[in-house]
C-alpha atoms as a PDB file:
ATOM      1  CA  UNK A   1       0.000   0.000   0.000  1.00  0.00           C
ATOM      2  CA  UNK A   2       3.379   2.377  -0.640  1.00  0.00           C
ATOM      3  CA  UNK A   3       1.904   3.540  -4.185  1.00  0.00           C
ATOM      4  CA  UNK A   4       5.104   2.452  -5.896  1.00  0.00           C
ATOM      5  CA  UNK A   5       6.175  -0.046  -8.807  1.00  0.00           C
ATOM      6  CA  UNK A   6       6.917  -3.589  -7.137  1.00  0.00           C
ATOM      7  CA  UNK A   7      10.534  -2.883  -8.860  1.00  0.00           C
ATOM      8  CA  UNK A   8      11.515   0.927  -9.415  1.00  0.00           C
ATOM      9  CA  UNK A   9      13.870   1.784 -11.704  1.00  0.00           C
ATOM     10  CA  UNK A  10      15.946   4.810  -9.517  1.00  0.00           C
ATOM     11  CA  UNK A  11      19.165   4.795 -10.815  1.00  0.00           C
ATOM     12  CA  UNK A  12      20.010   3.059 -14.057  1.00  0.00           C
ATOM     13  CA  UNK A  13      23.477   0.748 -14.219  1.00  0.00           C
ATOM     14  CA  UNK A  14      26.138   2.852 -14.532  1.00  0.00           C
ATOM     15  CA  UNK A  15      28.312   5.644 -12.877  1.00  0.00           C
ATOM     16  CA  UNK A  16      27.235   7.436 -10.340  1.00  0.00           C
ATOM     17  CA  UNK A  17      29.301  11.242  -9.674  1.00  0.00           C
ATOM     18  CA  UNK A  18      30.173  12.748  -6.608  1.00  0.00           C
ATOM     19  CA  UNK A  19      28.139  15.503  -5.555  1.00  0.00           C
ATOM     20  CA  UNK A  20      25.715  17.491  -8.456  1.00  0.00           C
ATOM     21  CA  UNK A  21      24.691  15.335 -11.086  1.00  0.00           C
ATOM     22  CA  UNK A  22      24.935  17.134 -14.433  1.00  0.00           C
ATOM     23  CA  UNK A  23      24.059  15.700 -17.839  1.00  0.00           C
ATOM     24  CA  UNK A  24      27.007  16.068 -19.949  1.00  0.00           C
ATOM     25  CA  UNK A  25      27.452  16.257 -23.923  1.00  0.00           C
ATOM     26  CA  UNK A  26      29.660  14.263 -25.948  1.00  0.00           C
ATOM     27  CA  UNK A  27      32.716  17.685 -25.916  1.00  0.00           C
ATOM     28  CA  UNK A  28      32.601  17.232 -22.271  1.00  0.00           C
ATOM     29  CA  UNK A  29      35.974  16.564 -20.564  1.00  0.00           C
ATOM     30  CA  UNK A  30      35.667  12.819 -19.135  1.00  0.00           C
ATOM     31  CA  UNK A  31      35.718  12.450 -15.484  1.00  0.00           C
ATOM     32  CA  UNK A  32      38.377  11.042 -13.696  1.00  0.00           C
ATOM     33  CA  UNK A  33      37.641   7.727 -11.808  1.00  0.00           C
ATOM     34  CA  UNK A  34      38.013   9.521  -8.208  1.00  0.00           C
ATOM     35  CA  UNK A  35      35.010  11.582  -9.533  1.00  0.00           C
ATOM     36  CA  UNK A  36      32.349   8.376  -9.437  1.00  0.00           C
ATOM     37  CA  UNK A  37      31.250   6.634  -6.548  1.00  0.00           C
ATOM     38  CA  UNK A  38      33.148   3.342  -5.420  1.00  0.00           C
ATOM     39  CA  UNK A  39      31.036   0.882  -3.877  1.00  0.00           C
ATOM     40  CA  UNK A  40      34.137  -0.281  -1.582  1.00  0.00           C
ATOM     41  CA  UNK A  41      33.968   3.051   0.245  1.00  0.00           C
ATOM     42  CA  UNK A  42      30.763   2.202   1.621  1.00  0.00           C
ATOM     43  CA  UNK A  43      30.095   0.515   5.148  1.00  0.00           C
ATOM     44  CA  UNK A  44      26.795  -0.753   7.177  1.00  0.00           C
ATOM     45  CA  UNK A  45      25.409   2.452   9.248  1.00  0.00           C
ATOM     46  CA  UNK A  46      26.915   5.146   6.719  1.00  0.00           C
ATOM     47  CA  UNK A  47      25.013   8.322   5.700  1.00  0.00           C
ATOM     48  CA  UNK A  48      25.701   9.709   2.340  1.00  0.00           C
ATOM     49  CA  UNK A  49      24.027  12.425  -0.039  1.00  0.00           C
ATOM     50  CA  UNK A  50      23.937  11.506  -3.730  1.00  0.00           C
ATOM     51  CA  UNK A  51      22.392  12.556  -6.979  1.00  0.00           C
ATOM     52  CA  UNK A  52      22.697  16.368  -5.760  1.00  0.00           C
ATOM     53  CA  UNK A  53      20.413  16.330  -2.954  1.00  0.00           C
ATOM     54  CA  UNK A  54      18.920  12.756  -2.358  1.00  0.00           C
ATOM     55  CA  UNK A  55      20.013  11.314   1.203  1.00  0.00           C
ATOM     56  CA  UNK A  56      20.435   7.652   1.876  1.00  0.00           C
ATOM     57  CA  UNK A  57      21.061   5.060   5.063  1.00  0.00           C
ATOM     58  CA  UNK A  58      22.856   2.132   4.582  1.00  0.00           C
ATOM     59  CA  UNK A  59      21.647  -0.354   7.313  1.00  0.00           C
ATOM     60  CA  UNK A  60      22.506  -3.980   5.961  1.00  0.00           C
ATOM     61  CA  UNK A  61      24.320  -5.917   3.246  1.00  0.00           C
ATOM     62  CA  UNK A  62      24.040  -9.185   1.896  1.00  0.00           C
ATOM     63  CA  UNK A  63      26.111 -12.289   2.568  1.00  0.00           C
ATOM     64  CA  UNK A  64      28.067 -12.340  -0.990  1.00  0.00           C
ATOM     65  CA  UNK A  65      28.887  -8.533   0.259  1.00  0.00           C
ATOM     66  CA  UNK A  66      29.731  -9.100   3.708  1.00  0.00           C
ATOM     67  CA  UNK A  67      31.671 -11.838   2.493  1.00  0.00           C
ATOM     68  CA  UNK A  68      33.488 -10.133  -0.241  1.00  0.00           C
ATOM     69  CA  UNK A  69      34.610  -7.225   2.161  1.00  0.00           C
ATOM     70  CA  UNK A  70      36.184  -9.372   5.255  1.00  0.00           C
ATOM     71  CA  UNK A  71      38.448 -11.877   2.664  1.00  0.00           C
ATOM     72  CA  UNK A  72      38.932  -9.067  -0.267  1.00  0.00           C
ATOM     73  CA  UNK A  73      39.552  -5.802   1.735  1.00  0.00           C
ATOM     74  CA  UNK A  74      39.852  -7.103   5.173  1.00  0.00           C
ATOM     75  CA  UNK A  75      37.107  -5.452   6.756  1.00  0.00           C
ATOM     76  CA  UNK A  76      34.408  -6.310   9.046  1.00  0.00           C
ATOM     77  CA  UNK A  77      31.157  -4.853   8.261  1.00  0.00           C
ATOM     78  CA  UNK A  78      28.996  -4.014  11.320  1.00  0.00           C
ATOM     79  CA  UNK A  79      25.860  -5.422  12.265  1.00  0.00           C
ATOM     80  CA  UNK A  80      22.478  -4.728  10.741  1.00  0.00           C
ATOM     81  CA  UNK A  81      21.042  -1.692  12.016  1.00  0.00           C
ATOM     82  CA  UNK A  82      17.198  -2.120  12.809  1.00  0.00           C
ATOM     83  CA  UNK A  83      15.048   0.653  10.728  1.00  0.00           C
ATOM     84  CA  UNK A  84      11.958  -0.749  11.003  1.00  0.00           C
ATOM     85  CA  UNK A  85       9.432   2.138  12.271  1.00  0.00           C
ATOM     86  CA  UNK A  86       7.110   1.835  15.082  1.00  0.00           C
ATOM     87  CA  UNK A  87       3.615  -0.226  14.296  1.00  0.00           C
ATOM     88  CA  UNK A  88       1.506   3.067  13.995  1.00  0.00           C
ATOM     89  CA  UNK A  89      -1.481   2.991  16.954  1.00  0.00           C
ATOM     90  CA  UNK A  90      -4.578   4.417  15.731  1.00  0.00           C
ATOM     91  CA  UNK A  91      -6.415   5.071  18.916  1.00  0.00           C
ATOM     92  CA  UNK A  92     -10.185   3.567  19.077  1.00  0.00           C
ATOM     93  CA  UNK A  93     -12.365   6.541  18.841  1.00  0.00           C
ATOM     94  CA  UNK A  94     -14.911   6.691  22.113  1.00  0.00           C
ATOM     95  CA  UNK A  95     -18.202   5.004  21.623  1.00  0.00           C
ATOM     96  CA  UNK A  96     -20.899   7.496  21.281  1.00  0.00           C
ATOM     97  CA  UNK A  97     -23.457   7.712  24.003  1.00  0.00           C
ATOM     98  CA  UNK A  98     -26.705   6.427  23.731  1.00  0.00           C
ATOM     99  CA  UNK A  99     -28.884   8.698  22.617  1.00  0.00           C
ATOM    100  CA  UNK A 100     -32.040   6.374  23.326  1.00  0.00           C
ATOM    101  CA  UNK A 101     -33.606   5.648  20.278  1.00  0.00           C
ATOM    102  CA  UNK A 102     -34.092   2.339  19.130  1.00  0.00           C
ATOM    103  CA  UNK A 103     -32.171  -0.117  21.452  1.00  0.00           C
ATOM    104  CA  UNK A 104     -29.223  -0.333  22.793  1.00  0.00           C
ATOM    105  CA  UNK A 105     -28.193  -3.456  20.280  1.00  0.00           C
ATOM    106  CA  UNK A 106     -29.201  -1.390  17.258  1.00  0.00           C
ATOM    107  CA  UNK A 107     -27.259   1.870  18.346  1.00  0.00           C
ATOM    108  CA  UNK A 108     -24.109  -0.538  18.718  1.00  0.00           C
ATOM    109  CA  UNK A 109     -24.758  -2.099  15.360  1.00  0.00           C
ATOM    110  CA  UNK A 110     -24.290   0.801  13.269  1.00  0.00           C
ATOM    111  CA  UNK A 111     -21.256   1.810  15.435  1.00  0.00           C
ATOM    112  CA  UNK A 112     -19.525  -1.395  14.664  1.00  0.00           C
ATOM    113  CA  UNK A 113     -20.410  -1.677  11.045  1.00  0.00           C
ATOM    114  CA  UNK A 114     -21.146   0.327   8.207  1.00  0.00           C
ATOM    115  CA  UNK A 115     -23.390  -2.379   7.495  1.00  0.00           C
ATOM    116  CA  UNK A 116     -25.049  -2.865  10.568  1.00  0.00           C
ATOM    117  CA  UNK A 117     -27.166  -6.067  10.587  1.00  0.00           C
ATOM    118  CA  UNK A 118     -29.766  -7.001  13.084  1.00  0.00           C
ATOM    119  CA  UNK A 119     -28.901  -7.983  16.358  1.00  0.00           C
ATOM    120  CA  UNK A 120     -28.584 -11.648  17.874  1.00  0.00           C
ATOM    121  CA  UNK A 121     -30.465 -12.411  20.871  1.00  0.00           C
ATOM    122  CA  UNK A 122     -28.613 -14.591  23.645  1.00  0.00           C
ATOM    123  CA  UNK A 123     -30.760 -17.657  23.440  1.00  0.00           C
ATOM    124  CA  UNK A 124     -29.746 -19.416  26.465  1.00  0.00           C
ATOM    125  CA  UNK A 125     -30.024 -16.376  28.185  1.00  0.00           C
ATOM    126  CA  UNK A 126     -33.460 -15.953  27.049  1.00  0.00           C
ATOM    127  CA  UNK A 127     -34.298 -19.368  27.695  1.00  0.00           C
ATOM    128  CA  UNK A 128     -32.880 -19.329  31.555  1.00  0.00           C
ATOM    129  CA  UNK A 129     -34.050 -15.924  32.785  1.00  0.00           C
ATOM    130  CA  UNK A 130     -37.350 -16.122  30.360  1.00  0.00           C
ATOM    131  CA  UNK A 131     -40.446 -14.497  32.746  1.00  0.00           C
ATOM    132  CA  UNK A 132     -38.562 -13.820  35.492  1.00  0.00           C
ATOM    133  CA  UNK A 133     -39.140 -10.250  36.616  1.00  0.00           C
ATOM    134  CA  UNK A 134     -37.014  -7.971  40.011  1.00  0.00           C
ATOM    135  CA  UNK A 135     -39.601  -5.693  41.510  1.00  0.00           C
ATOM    136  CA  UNK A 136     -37.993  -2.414  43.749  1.00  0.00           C
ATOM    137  CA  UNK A 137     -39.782  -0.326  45.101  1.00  0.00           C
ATOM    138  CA  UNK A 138     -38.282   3.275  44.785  1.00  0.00           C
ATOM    139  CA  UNK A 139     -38.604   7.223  45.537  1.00  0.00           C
ATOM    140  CA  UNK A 140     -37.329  10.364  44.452  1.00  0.00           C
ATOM    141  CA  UNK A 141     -33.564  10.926  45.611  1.00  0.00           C
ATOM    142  CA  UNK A 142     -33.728  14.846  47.061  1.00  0.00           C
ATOM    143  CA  UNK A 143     -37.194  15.037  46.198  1.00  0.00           C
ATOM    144  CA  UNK A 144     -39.551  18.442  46.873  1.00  0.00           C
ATOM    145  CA  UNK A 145     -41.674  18.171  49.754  1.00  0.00           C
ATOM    146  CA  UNK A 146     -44.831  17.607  47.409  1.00  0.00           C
ATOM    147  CA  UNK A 147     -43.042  14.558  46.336  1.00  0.00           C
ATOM    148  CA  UNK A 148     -41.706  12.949  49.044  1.00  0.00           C
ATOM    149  CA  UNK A 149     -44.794  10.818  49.460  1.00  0.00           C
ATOM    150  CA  UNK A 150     -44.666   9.541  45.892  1.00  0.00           C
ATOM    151  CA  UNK A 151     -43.744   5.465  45.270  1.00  0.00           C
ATOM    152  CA  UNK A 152     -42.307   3.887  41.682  1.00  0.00           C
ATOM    153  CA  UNK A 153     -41.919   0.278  40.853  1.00  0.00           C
ATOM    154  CA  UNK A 154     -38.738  -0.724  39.168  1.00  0.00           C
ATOM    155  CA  UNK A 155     -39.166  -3.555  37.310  1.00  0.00           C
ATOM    156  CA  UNK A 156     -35.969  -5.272  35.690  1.00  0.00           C
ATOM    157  CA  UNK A 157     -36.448  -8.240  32.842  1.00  0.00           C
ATOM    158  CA  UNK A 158     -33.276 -10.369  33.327  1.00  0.00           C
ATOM    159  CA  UNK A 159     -33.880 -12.094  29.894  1.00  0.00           C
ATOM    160  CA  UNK A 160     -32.895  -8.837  28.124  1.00  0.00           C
ATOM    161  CA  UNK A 161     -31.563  -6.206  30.744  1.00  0.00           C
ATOM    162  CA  UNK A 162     -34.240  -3.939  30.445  1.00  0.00           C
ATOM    163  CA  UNK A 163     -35.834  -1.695  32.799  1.00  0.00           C
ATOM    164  CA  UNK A 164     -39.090  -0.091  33.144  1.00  0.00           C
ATOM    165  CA  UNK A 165     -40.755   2.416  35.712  1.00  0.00           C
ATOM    166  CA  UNK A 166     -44.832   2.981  36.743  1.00  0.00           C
ATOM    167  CA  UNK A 167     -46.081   4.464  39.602  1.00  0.00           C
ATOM    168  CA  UNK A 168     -49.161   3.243  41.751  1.00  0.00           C
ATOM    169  CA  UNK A 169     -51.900   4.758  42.227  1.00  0.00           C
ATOM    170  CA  UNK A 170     -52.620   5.950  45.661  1.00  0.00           C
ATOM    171  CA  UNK A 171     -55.556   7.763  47.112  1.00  0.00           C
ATOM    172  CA  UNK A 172     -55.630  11.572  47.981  1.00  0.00           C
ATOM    173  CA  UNK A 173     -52.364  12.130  45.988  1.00  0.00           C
ATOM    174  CA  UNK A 174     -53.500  14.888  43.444  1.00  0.00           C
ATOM    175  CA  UNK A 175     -51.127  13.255  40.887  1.00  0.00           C
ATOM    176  CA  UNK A 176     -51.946  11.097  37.765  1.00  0.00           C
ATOM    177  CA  UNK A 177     -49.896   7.521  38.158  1.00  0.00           C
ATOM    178  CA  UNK A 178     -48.960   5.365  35.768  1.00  0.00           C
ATOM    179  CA  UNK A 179     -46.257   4.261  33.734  1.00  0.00           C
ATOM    180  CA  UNK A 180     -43.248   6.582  34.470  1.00  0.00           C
ATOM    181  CA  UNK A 181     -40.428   4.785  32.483  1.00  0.00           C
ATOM    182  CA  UNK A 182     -41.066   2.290  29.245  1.00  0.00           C
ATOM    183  CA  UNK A 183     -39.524  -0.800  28.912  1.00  0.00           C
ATOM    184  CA  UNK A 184     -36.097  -0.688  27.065  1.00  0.00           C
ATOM    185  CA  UNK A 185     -32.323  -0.620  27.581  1.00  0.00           C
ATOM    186  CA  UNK A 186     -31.309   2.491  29.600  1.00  0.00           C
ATOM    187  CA  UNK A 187     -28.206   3.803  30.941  1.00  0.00           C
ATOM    188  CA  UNK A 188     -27.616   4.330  34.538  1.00  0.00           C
ATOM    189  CA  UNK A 189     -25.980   8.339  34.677  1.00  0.00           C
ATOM    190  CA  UNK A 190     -24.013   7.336  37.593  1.00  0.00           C
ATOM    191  CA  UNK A 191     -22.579   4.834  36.646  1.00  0.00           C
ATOM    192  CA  UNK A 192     -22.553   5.273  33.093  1.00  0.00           C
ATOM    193  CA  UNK A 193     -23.363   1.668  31.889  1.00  0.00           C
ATOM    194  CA  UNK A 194     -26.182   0.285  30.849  1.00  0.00           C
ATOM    195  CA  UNK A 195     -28.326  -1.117  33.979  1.00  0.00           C
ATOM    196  CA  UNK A 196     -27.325  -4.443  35.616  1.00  0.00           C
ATOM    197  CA  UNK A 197     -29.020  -6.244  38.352  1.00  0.00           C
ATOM    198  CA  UNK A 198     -26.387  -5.558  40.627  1.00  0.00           C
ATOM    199  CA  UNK A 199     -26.903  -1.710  40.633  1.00  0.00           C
ATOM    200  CA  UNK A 200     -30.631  -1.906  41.764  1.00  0.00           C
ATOM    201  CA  UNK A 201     -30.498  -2.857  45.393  1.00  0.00           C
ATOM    202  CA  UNK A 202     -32.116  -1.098  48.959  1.00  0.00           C
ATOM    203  CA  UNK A 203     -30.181   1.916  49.721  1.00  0.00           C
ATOM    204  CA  UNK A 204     -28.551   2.531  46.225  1.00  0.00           C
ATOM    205  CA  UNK A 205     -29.089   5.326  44.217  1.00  0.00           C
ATOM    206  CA  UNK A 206     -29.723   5.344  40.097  1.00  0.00           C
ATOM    207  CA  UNK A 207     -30.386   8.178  37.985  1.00  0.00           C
ATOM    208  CA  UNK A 208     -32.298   7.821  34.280  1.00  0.00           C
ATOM    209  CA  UNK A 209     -32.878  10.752  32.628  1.00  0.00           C
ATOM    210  CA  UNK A 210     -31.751  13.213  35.024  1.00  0.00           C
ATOM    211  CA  UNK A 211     -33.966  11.809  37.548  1.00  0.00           C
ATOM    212  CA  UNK A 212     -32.660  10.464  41.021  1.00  0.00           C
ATOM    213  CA  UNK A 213     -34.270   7.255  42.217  1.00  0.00           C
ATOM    214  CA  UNK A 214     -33.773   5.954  46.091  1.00  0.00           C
ATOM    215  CA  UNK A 215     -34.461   2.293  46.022  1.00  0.00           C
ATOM    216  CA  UNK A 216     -36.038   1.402  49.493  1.00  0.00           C
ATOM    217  CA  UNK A 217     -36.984  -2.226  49.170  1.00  0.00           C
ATOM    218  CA  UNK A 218     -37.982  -5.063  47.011  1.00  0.00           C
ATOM    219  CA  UNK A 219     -40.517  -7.829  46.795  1.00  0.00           C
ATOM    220  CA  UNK A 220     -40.228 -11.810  47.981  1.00  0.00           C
ATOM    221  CA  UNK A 221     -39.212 -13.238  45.413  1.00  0.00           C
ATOM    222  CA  UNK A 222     -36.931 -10.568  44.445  1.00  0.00           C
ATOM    223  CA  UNK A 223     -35.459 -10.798  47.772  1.00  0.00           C
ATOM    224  CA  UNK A 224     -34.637 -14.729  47.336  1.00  0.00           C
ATOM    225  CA  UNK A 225     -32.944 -14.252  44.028  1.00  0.00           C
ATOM    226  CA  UNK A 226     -30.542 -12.025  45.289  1.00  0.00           C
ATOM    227  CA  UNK A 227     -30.187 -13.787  48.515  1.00  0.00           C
ATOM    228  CA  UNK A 228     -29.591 -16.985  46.463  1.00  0.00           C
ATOM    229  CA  UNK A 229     -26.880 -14.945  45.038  1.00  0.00           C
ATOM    230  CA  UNK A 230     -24.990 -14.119  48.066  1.00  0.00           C
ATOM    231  CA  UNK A 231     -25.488 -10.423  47.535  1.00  0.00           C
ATOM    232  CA  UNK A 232     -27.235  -9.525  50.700  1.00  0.00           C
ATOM    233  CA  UNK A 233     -26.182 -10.141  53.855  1.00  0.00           C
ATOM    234  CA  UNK A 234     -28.797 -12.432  56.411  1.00  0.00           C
ATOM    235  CA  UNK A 235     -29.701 -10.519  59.984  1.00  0.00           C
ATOM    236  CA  UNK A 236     -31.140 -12.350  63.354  1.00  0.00           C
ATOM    237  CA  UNK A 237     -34.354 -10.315  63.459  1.00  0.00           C
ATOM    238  CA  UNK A 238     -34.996 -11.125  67.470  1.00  0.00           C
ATOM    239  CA  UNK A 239     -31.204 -10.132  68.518  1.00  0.00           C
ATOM    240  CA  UNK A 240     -31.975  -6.285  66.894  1.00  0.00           C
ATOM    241  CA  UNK A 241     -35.342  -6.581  68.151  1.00  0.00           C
ATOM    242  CA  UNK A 242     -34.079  -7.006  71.676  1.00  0.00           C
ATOM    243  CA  UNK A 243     -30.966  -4.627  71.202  1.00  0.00           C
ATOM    244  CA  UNK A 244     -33.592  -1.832  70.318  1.00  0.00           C
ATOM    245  CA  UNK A 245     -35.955  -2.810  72.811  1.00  0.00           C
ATOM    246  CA  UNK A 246     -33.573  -2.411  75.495  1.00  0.00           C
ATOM    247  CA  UNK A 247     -32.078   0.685  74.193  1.00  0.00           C
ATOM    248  CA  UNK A 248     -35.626   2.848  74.482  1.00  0.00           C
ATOM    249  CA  UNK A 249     -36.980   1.047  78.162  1.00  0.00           C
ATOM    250  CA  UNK A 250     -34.769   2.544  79.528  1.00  0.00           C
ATOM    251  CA  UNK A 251     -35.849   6.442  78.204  1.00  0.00           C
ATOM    252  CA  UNK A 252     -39.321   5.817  77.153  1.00  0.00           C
ATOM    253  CA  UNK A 253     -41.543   3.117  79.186  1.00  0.00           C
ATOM    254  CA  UNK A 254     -44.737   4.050  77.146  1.00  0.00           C
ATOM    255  CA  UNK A 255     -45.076   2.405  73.608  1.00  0.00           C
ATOM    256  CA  UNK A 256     -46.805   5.632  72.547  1.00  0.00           C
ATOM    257  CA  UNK A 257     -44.540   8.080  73.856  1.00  0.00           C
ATOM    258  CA  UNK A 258     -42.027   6.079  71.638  1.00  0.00           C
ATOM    259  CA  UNK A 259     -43.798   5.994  68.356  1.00  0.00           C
ATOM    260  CA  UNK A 260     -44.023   9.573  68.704  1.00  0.00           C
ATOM    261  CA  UNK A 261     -40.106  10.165  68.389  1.00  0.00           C
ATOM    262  CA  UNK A 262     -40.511   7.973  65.489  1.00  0.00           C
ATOM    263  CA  UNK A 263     -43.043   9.914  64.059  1.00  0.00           C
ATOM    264  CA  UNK A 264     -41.302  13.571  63.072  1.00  0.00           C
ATOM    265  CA  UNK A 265     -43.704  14.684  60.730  1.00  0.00           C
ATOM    266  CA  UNK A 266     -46.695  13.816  63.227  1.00  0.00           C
ATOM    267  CA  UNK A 267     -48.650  12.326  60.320  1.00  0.00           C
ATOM    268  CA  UNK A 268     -49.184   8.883  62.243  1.00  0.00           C
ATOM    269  CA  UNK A 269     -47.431   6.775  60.258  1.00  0.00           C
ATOM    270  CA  UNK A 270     -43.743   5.955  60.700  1.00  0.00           C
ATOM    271  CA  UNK A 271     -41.727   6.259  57.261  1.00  0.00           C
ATOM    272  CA  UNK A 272     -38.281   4.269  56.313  1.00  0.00           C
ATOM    273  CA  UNK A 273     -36.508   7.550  56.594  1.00  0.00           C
ATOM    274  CA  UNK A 274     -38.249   8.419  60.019  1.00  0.00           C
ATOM    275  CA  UNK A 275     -37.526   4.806  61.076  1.00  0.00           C
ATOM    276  CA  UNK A 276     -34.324   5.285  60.266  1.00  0.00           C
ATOM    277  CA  UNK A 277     -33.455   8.764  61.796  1.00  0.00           C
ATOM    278  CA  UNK A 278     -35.010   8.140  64.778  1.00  0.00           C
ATOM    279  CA  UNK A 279     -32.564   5.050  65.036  1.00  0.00           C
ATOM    280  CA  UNK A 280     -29.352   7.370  64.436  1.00  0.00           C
ATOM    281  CA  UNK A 281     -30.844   9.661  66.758  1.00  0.00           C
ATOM    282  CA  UNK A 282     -30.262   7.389  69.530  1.00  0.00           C
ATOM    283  CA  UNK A 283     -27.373   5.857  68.788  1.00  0.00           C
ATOM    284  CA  UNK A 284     -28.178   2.413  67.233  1.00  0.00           C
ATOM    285  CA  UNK A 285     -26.486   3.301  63.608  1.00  0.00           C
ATOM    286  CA  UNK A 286     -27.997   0.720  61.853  1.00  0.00           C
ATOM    287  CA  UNK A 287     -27.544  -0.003  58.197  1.00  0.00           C
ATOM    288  CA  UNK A 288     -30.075   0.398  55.440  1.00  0.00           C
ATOM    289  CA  UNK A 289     -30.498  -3.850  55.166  1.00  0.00           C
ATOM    290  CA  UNK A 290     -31.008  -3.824  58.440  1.00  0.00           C
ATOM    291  CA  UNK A 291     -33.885  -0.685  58.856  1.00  0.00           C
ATOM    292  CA  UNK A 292     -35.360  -2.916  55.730  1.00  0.00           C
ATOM    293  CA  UNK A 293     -35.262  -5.945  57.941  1.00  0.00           C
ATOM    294  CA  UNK A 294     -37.154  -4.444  61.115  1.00  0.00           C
ATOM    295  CA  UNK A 295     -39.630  -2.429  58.770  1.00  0.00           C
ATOM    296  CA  UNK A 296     -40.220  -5.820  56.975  1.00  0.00           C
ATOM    297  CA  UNK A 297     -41.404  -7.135  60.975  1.00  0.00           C
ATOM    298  CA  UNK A 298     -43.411  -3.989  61.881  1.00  0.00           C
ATOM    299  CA  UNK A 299     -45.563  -3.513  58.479  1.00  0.00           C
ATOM    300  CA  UNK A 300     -48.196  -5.717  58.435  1.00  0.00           C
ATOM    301  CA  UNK A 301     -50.385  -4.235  55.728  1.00  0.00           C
ATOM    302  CA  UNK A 302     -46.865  -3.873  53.614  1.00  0.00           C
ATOM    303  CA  UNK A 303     -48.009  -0.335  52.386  1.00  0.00           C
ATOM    304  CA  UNK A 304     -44.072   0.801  53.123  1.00  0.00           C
ATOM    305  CA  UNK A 305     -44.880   2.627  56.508  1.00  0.00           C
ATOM    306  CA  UNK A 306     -46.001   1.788  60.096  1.00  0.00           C
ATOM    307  CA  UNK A 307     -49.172   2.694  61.889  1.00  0.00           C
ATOM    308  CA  UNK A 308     -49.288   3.088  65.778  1.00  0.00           C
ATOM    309  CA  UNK A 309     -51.495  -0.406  65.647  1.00  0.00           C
ATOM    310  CA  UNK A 310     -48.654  -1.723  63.938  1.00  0.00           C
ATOM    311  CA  UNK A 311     -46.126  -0.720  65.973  1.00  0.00           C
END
């Protein structure tokens, strides 16, 4: 891929002068033989300038040359020098970020080829994972105080990675519910990657378009996959049952003069993020797993929060 003849004529046999090459008539004065270059003046690593201005590197010689210099002039000719240029590293050019239309597959097919063709599904994948559905349940991350009460469901497909959002309706909320998020391949901003199962657990934080979701629990079944998966960690509900217990006798010997520290907003019904505070508050520090764990004990109607009967 040079551009060149396989076998380029640049000098024709002959004589080659020293120094500016001039084309001379027959009434020219002949040149003397010290005037022409000798070929037993040259040696491996040598620099020279001939044909006026034309600069060239001798780096190697043959055998019938090497040979011909040690036994007919006595000389050693050096090594062969290596000229070979570095392999040239054309730097991958970033992949583009999705931009959300189409799928993810079909946005990587046209980045790969020029010729993109359709995508190939992962049978066995399809075939293991086929119907099985994680459920979160989520909230707004730094949410206004109008929407602090509002409560998504994150559903992820692990046959095909993809993620969708609705919202349930609840009574005296003022807001229309539905579906918040359609089903497709989307990119977590925080992590920039596409979503994986892994990312979607109690206490994390994702954000899809600019929007913040707080996951705050899951369902059964959801809860057993990743269990089965060593992910989350297994708690003895009576031991931090009694350690909490203990803790609040010993300030508080009325079970309503308790659920009132629990309850900050004095709306009479104890929240994961009251639960929670209230726990840091008096010194228990507990970890999000394990607030999910005694929330889990106290809600009996599962609606996400406690009522006084409840507690």
């Amino acid at each position: 891929n040079c551009g060149r003849d396989n076998f380029p004529i640049f000098f024709r046999r002959g004589k080659m002068p020293i120094g500016k090459y001039t084309v001379e008539g027959p009434q020219s004065q002949p040149r003397k033989k010290s005037d022409f270059v000798d070929g037993r003046d040259f040696f491996v690593g040598q620099e020279m300038t001939m044909l006026t201005n034309y600069k060239f590197f001798i780096y190697d010689a043959d055998e019938f040359t090497r040979q011909y210099f040690s036994e007919e002039l006595g000389t050693q000719l050096d090594p062969r020098t290596d000229v070979r240029l570095p392999e040239r590293s054309v730097p991958r050019p970033p992949t583009p970020k999705y931009t959300g239309y189409g799928s993810w597959e079909d946005s990587m097919g046209s980045v790969h080829s020029l010729m993109p063709k359709p995508p190939k599904r992962d049978m066995v994948k399809l075939y293991e994972q086929d119907g099985k559905v994680l459920r979160f349940t989520a909230q707004f991350h730094a949410s206004k105080v109008e929407d602090q009460d509002r409560l998504f469901v994150i559903n992820f497909h692990l046959f095909d990675d993809t993620v969708s959002i609705h919202e349930p309706p609840q009574r005296n909320m003022g807001i229309v519910t539905g579906r918040y998020l359609e089903k497709g391949i989307h990119v977590n901003q925080i992590t920039g990657q596409i979503f994986k199962d892994t990312d979607l657990r109690p206490g994390s934080i994702i954000k899809v378009y600019n929007k913040e979701f707080e996951i705050v629990d899951m369902d059964e079944y959801t809860r057993k996959h990743v269990e089965e998966g060593g992910n989350i960690r297994t708690y003895d509900l009576a031991a931090v049952l009694e350690k909490i217990r203990e803790g609040m006798r010993q300030q508080y010997p009325l079970v309503r003069d308790i659920f009132r520290r629990f309850d900050a907003d004095k709306d009479g019904v104890i929240t994961q993020k009251e639960f929670k505070e209230a726990l840091n508050k008096w010194g228990f520090q507990p970890t999000t797993e394990e607030v999910l764990v005694l929330m889990r004990h106290f809600d009996v109607r599962q609606d996400g929060q406690i009522s006084y009967n409840e507690f």
